[in-house]
PDB file of N, CA and C in Angstrom:
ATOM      1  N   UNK A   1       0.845  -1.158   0.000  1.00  0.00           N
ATOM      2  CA  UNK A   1       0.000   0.000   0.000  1.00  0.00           C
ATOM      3  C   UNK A   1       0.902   1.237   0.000  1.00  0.00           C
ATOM      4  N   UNK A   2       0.944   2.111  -0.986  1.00  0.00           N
ATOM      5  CA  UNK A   2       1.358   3.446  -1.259  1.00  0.00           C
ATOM      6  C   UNK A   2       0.894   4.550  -0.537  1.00  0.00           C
ATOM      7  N   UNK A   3       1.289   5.119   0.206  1.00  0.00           N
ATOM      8  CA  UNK A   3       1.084   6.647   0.952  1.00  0.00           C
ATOM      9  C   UNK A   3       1.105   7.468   0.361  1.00  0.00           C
ATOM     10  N   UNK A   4       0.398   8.333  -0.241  1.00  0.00           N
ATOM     11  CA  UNK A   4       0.579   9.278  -1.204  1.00  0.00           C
ATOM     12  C   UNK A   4       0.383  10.607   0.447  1.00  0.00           C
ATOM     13  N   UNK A   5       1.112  12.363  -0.337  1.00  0.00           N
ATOM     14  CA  UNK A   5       1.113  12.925   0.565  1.00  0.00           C
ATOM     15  C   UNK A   5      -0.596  13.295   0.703  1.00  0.00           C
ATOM     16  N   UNK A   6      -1.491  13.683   0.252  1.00  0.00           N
ATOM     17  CA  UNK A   6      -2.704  14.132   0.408  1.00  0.00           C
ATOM     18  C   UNK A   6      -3.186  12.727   1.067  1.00  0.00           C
ATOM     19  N   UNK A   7      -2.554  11.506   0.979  1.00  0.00           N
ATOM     20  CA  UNK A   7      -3.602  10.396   2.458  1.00  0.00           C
ATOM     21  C   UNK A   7      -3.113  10.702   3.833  1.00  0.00           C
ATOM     22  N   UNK A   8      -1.786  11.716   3.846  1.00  0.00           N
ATOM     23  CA  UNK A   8      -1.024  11.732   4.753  1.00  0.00           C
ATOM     24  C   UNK A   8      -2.400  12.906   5.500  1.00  0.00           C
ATOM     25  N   UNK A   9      -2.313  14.135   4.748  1.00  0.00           N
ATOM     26  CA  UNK A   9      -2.740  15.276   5.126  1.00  0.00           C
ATOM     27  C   UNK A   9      -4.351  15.412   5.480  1.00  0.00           C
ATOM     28  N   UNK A  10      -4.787  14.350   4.504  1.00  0.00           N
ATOM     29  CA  UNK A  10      -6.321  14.692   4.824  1.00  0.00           C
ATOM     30  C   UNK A  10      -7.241  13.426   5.426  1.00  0.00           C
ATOM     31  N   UNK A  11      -6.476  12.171   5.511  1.00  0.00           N
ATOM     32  CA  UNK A  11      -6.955  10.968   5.773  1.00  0.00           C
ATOM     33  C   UNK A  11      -7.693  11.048   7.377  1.00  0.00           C
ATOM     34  N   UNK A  12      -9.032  10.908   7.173  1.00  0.00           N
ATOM     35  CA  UNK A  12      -9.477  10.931   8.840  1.00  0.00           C
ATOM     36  C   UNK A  12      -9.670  10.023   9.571  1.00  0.00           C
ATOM     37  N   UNK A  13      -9.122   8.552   9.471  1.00  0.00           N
ATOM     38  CA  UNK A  13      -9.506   7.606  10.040  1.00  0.00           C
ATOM     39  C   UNK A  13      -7.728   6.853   9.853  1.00  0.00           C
ATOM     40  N   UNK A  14      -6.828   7.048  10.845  1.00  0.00           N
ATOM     41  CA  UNK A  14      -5.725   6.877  10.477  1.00  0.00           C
ATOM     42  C   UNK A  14      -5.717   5.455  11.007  1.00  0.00           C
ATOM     43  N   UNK A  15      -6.597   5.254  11.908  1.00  0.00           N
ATOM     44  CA  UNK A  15      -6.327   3.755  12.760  1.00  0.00           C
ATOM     45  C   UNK A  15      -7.032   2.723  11.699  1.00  0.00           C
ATOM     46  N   UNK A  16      -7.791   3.636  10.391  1.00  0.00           N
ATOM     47  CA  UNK A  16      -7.926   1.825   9.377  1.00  0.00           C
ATOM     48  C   UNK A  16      -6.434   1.893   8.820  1.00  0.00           C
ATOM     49  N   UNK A  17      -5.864   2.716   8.593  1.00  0.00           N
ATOM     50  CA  UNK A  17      -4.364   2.340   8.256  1.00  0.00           C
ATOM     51  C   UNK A  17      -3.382   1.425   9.006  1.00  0.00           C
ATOM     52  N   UNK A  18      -3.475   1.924  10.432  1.00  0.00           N
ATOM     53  CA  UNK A  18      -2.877   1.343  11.187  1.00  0.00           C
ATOM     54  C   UNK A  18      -3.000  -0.304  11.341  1.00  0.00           C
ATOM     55  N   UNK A  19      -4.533  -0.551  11.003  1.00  0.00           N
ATOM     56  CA  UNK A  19      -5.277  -1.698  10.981  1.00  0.00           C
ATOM     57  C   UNK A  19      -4.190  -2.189   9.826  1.00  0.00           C
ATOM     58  N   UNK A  20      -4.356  -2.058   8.850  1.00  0.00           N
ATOM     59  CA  UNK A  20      -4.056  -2.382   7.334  1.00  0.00           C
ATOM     60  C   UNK A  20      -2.547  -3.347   7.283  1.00  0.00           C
ATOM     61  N   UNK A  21      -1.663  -1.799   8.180  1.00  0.00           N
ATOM     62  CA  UNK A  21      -0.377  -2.391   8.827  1.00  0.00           C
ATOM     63  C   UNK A  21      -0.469  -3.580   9.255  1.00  0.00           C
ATOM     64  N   UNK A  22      -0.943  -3.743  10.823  1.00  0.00           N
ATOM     65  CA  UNK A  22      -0.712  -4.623  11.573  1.00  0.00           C
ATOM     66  C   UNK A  22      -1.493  -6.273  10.791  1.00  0.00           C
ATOM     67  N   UNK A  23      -2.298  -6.248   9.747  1.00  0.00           N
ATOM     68  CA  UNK A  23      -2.817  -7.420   8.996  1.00  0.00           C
ATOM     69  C   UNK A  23      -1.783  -7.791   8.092  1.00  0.00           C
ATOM     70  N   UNK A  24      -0.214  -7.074   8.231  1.00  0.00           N
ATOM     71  CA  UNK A  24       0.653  -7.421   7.234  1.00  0.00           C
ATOM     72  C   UNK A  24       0.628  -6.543   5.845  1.00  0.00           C
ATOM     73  N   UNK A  25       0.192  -5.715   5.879  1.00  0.00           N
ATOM     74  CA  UNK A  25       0.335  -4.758   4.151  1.00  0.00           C
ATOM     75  C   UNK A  25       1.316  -3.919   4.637  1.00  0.00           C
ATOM     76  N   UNK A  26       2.537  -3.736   3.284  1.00  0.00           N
ATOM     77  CA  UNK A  26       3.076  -3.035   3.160  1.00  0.00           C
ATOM     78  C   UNK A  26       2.833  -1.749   3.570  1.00  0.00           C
ATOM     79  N   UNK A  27       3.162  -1.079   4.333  1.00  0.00           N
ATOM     80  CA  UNK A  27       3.052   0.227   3.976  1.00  0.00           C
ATOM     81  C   UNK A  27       4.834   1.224   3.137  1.00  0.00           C
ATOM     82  N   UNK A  28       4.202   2.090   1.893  1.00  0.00           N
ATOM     83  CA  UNK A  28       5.551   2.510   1.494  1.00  0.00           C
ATOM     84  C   UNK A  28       4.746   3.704   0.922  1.00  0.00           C
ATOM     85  N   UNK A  29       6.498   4.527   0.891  1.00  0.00           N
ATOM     86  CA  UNK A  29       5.974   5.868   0.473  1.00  0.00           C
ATOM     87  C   UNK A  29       7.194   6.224  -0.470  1.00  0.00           C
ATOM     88  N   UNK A  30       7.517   7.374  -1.245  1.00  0.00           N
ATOM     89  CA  UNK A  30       8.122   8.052  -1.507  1.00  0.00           C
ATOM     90  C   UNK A  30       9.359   9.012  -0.758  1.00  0.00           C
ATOM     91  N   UNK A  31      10.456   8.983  -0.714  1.00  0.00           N
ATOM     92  CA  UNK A  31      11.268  10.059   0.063  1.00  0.00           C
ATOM     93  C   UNK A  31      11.070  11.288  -0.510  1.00  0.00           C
ATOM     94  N   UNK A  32      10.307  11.607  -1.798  1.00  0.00           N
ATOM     95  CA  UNK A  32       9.481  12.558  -2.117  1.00  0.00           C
ATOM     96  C   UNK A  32       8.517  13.213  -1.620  1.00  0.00           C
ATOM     97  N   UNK A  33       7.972  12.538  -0.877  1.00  0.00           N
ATOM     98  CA  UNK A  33       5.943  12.596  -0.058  1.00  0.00           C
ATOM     99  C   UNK A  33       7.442  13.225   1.435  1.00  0.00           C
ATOM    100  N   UNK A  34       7.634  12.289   2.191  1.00  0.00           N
ATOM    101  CA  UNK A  34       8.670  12.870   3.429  1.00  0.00           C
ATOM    102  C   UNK A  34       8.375  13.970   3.348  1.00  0.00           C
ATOM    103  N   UNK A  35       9.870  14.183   2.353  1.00  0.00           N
ATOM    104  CA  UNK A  35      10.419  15.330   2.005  1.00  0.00           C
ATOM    105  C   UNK A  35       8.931  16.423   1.888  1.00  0.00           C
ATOM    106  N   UNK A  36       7.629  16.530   1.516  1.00  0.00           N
ATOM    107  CA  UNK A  36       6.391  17.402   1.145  1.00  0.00           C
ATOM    108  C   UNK A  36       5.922  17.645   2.768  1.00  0.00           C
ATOM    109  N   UNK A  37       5.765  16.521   3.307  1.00  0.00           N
ATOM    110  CA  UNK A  37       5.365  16.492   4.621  1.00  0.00           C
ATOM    111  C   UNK A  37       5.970  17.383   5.797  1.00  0.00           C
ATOM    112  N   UNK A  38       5.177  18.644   6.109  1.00  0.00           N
ATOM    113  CA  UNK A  38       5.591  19.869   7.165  1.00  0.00           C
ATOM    114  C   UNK A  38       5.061  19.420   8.547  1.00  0.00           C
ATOM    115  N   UNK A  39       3.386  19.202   8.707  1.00  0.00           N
ATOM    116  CA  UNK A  39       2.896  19.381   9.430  1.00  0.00           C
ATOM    117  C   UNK A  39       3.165  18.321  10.601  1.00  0.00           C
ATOM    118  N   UNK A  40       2.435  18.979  11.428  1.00  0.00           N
ATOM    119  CA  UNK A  40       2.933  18.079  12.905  1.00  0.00           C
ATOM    120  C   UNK A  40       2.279  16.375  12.698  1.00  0.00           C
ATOM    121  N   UNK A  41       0.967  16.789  12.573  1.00  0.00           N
ATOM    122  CA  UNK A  41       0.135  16.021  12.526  1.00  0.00           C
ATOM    123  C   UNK A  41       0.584  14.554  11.390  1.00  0.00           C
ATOM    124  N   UNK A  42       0.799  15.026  10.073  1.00  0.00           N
ATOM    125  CA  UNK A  42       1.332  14.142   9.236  1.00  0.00           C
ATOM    126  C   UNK A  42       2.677  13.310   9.467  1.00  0.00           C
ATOM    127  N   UNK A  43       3.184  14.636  10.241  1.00  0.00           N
ATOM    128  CA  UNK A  43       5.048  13.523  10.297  1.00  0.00           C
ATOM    129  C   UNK A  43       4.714  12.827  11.794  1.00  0.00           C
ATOM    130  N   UNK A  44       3.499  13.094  12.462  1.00  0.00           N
ATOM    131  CA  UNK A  44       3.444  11.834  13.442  1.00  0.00           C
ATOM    132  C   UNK A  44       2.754  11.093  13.408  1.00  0.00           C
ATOM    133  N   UNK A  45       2.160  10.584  12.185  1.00  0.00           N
ATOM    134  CA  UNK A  45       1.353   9.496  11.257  1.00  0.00           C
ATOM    135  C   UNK A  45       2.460   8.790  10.458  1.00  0.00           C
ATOM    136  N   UNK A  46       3.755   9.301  10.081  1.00  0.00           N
ATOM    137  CA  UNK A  46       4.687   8.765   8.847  1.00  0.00           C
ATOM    138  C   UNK A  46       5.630   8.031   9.888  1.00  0.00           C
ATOM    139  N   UNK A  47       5.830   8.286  11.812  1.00  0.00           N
ATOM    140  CA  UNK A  47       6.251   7.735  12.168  1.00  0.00           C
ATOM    141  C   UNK A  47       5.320   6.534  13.250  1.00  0.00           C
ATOM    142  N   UNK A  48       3.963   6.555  13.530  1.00  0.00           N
ATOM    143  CA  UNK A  48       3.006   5.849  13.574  1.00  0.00           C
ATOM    144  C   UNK A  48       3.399   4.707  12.908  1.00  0.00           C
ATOM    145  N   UNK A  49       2.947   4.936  11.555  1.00  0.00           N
ATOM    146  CA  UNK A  49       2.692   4.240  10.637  1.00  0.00           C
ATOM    147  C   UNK A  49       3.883   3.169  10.657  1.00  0.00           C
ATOM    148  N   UNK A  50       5.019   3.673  10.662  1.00  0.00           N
ATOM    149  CA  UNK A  50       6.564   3.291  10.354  1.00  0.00           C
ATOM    150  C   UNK A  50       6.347   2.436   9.105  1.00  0.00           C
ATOM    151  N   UNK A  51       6.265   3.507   8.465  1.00  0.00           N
ATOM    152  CA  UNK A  51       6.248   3.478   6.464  1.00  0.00           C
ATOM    153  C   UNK A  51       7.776   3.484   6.421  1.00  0.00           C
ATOM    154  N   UNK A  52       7.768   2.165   5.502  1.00  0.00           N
ATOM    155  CA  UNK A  52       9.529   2.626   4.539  1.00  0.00           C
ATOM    156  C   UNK A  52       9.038   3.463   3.629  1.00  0.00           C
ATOM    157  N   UNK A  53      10.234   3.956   3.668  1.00  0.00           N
ATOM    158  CA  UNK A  53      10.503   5.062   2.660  1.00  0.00           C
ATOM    159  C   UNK A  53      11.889   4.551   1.020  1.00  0.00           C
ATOM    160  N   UNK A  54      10.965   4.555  -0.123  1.00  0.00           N
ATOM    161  CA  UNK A  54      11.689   4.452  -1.282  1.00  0.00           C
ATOM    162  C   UNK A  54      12.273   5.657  -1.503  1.00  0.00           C
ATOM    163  N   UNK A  55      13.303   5.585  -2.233  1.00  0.00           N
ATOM    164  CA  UNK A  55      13.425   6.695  -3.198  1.00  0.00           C
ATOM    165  C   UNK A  55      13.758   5.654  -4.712  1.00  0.00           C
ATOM    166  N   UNK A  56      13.211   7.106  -5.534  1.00  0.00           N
ATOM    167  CA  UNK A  56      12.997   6.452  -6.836  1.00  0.00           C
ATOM    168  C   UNK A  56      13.930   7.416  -7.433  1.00  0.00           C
ATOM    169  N   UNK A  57      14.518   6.475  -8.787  1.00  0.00           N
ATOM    170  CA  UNK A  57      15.262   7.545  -9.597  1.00  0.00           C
ATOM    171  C   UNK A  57      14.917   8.107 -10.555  1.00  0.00           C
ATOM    172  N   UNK A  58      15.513   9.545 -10.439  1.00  0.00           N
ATOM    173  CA  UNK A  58      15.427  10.752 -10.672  1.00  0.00           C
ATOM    174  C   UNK A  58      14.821  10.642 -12.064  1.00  0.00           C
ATOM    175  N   UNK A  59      15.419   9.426 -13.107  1.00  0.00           N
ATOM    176  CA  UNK A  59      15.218   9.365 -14.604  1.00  0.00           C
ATOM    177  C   UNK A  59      13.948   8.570 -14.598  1.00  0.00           C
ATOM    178  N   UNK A  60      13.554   7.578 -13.786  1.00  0.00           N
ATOM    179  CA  UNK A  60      12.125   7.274 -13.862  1.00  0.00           C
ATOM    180  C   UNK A  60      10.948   7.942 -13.463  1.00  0.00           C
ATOM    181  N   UNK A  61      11.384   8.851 -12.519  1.00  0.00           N
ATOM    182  CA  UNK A  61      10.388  10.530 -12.525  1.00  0.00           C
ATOM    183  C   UNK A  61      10.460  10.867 -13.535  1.00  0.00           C
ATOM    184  N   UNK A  62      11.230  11.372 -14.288  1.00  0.00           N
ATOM    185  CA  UNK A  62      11.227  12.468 -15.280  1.00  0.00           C
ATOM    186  C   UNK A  62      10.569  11.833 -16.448  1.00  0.00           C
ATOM    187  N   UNK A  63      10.872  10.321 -16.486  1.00  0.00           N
ATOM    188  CA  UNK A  63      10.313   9.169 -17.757  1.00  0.00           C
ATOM    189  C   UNK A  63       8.466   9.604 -17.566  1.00  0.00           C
ATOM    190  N   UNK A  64       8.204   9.263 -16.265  1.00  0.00           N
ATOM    191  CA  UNK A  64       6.685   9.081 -16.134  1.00  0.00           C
ATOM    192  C   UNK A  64       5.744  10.792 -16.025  1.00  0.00           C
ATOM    193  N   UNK A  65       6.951  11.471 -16.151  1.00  0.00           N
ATOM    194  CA  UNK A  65       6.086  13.305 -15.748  1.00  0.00           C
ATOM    195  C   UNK A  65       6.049  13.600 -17.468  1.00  0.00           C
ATOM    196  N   UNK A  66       7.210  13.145 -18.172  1.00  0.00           N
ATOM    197  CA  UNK A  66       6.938  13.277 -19.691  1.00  0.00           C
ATOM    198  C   UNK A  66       5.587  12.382 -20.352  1.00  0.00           C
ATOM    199  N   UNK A  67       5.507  11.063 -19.788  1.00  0.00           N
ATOM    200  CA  UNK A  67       4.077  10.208 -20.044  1.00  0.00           C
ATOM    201  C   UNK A  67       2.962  11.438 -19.310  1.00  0.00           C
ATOM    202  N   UNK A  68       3.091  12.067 -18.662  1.00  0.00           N
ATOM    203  CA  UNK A  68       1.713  12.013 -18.009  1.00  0.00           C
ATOM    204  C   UNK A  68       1.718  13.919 -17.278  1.00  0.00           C
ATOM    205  N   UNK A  69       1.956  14.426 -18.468  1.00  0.00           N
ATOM    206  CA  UNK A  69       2.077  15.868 -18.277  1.00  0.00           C
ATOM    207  C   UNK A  69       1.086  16.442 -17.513  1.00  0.00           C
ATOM    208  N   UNK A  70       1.241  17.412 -16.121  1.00  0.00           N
ATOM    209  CA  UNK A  70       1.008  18.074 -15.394  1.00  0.00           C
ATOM    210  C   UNK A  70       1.027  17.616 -13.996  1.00  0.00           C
ATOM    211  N   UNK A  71       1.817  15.986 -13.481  1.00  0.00           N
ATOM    212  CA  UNK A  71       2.394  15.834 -12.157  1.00  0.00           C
ATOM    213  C   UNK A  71       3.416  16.466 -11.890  1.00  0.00           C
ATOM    214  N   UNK A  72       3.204  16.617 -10.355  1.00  0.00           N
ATOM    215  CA  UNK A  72       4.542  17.110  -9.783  1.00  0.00           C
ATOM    216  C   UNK A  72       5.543  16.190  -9.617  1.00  0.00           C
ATOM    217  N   UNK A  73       6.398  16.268  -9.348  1.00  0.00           N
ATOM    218  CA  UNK A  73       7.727  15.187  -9.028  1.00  0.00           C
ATOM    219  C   UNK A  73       7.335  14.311  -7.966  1.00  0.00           C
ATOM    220  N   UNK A  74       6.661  14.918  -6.848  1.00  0.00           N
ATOM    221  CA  UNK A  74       6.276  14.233  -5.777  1.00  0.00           C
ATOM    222  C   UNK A  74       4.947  12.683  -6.565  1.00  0.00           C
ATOM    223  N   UNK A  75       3.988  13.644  -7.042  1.00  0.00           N
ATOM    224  CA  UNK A  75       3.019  12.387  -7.513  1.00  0.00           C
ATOM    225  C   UNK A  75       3.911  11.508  -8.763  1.00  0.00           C
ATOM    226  N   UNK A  76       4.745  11.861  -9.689  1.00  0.00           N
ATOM    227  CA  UNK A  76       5.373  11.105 -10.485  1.00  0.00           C
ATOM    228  C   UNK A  76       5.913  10.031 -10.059  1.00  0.00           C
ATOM    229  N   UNK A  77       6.702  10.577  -8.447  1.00  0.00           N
ATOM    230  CA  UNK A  77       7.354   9.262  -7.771  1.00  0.00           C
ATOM    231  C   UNK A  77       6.478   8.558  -7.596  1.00  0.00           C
ATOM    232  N   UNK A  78       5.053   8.583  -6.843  1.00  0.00           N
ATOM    233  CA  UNK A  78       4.515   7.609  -6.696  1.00  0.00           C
ATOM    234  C   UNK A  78       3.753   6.873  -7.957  1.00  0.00           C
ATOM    235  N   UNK A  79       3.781   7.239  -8.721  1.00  0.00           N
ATOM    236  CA  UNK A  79       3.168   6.651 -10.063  1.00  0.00           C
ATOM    237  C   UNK A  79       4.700   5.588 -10.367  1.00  0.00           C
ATOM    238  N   UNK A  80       5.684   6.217 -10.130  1.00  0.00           N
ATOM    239  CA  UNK A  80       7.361   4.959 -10.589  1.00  0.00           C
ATOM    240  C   UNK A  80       6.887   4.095  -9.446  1.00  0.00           C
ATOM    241  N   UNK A  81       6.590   4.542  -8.325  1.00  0.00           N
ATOM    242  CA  UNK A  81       6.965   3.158  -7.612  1.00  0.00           C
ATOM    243  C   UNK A  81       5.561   1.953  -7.581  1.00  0.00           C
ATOM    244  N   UNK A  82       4.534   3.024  -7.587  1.00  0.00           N
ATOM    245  CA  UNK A  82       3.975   1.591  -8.147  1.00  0.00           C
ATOM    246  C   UNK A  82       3.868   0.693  -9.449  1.00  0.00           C
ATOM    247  N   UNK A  83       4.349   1.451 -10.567  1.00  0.00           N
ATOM    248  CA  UNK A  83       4.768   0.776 -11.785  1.00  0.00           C
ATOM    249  C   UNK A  83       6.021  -0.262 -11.111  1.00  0.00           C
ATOM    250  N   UNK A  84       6.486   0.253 -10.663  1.00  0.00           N
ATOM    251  CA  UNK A  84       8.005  -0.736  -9.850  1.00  0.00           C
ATOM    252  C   UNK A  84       7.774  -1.950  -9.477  1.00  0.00           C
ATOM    253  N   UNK A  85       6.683  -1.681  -8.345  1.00  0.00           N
ATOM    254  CA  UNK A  85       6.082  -2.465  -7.573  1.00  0.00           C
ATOM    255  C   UNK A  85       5.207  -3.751  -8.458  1.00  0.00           C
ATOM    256  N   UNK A  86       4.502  -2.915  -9.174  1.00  0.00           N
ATOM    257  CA  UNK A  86       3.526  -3.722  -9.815  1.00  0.00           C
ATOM    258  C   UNK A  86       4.192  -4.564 -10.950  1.00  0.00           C
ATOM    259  N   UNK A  87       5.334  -3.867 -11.221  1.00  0.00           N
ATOM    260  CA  UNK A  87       6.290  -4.812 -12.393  1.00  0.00           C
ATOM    261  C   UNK A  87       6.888  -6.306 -11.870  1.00  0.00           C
ATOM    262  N   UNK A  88       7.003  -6.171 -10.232  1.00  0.00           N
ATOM    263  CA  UNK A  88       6.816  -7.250  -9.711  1.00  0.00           C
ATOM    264  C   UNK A  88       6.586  -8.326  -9.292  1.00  0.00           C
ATOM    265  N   UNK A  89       4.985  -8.247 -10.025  1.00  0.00           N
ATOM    266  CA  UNK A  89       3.562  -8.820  -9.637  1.00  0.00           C
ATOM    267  C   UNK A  89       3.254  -8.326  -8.276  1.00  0.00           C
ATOM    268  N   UNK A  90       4.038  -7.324  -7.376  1.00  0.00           N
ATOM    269  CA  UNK A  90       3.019  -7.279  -6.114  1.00  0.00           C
ATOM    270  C   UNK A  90       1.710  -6.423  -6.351  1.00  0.00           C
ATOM    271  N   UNK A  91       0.485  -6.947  -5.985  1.00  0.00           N
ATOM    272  CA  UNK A  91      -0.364  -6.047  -5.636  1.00  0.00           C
ATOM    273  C   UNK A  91      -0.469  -4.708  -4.930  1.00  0.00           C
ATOM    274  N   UNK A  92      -0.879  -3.708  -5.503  1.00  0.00           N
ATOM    275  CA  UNK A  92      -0.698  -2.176  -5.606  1.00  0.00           C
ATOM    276  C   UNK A  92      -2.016  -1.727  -4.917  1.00  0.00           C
ATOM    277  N   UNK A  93      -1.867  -0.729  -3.800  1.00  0.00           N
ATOM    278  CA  UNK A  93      -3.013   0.172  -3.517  1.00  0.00           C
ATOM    279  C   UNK A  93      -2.395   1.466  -3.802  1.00  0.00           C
ATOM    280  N   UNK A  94      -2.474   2.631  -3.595  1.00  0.00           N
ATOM    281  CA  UNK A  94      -2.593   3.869  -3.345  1.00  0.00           C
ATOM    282  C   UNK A  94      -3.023   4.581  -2.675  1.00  0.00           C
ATOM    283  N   UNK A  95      -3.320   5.336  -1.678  1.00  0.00           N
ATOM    284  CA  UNK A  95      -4.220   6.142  -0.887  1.00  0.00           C
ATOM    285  C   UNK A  95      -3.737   7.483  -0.915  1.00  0.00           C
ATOM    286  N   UNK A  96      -4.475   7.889  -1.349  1.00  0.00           N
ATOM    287  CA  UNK A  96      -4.698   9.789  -1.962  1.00  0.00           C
ATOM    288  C   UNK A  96      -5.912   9.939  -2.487  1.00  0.00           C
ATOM    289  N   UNK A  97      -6.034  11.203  -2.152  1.00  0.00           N
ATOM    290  CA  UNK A  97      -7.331  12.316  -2.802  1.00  0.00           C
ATOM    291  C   UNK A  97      -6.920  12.755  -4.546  1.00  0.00           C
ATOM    292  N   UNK A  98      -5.885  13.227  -4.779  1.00  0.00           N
ATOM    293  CA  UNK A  98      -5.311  13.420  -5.766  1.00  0.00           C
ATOM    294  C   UNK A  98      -5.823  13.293  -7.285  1.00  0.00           C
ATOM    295  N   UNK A  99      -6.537  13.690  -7.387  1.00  0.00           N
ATOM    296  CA  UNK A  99      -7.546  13.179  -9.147  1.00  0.00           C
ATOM    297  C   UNK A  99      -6.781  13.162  -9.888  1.00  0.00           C
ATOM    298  N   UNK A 100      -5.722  14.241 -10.396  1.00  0.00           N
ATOM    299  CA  UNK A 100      -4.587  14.072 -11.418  1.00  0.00           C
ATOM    300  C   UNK A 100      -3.860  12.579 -10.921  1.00  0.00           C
ATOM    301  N   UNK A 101      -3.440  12.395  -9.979  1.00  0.00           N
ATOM    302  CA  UNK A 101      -2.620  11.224  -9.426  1.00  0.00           C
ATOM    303  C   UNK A 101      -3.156   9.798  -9.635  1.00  0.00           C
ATOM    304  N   UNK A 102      -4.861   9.938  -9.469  1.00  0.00           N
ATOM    305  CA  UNK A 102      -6.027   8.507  -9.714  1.00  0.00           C
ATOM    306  C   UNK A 102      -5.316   8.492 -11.143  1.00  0.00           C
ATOM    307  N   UNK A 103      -5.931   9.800 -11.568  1.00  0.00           N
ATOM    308  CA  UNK A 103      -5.989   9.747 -13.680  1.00  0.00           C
ATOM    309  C   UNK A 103      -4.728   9.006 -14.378  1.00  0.00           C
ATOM    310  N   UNK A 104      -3.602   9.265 -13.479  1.00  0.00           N
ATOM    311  CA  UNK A 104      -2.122   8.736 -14.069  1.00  0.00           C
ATOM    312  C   UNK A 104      -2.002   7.072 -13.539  1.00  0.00           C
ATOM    313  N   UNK A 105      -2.639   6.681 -12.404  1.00  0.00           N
ATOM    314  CA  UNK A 105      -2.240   5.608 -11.965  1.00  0.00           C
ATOM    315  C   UNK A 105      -3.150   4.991 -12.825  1.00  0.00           C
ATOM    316  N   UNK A 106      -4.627   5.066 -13.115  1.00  0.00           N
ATOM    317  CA  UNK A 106      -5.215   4.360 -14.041  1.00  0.00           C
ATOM    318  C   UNK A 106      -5.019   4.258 -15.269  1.00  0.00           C
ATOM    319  N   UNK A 107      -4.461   4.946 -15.807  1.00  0.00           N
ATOM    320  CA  UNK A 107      -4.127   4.767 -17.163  1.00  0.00           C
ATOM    321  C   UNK A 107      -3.171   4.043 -17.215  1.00  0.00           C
ATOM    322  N   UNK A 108      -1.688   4.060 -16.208  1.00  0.00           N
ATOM    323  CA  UNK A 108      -0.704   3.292 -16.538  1.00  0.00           C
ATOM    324  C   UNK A 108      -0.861   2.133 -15.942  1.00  0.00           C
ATOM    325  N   UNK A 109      -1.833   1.796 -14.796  1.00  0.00           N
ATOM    326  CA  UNK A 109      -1.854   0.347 -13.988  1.00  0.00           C
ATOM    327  C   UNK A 109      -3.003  -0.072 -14.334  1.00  0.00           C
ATOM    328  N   UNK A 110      -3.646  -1.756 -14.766  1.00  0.00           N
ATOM    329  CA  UNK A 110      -4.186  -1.767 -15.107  1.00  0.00           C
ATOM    330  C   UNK A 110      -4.819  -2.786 -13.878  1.00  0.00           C
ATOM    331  N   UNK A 111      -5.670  -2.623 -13.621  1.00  0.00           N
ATOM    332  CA  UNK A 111      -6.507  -3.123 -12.146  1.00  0.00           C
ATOM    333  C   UNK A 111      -6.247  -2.504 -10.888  1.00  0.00           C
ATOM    334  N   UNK A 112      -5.029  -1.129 -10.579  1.00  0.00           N
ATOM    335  CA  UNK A 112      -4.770  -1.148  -9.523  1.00  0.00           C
ATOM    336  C   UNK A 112      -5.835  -0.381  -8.675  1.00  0.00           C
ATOM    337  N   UNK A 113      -5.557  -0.637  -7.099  1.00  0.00           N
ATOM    338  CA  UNK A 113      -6.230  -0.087  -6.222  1.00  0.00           C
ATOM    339  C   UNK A 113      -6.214   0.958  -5.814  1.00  0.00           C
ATOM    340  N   UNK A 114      -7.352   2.067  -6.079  1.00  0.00           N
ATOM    341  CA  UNK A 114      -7.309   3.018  -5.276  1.00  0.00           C
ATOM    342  C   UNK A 114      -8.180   3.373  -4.035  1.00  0.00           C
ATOM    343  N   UNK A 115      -7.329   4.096  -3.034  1.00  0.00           N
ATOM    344  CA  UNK A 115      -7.872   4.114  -1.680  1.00  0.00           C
ATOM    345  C   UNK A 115      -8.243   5.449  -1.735  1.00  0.00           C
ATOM    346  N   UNK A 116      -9.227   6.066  -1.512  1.00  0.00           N
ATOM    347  CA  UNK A 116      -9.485   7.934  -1.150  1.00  0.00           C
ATOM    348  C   UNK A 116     -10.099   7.702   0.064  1.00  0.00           C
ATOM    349  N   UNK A 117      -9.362   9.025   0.394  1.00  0.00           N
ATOM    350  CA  UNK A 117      -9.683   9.433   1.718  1.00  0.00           C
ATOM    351  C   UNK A 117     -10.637  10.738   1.622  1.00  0.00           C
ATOM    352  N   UNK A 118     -11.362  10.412   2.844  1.00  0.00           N
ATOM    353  CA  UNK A 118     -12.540  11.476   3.316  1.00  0.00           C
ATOM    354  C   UNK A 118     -12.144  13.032   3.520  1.00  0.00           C
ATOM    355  N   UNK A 119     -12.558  13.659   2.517  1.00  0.00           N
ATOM    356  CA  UNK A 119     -11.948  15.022   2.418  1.00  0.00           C
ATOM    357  C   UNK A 119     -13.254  16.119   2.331  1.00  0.00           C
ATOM    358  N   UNK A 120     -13.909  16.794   3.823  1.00  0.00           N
ATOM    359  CA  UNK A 120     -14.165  17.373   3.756  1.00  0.00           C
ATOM    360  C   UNK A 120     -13.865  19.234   3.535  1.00  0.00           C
TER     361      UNK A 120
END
């Protein structure tokens, strides 16, 4: 399961995550999303959580922001790592609000999971 930063920021039910964890799912993120993450609240969910943290390279960002014009670097990473992931065969979630970010993961993954969070 992928952490995107907007599941970080707006997710209101952090203990189904926590749940998610402790049933054995991956949790992973980007050293991109980190790196986005200011608030109090979020960086004591990223250590909650105790998400690994990928970093992806720099040329497979730039590969997937040229596919899929108008992500930021931050959502590009997570679009590489679940192409990464999923090149694998592991099964892929996502959790973000992010509509540009859904639009890119669906087009390039084909069945993957997306999680949205409650964003009033």
């Amino acid at each position: 399961m992928i952490i995107d930063s907007s599941g970080l920021f707006h997710i209101r039910n952090a203990y189904a995550i926590t749940e998610m964890a402790s049933m054995g799912y991956r949790l992973v993120t980007t050293s991109l999303v980190v790196n986005e993450v200011k608030d109090t609240r979020s960086q004591a969910l990223l250590g909650i959580l105790n998400m690994e943290v990928i970093d992806i390279d720099a040329d497979h960002i730039k590969q997937v922001k040229l596919e899929n014009s108008g992500l930021s670097d931050t959502d590009a990473s997570i679009v590489a790592l679940a192409l990464d992931l999923a090149s694998q065969g592991i099964e892929v979630a996502v959790v973000t609000d992010d509509v540009g970010l859904i639009k890119a993961l669906r087009r390039r993954i084909r069945g993957i999971r997306i999680i949205t969070v409650n964003v009033k």
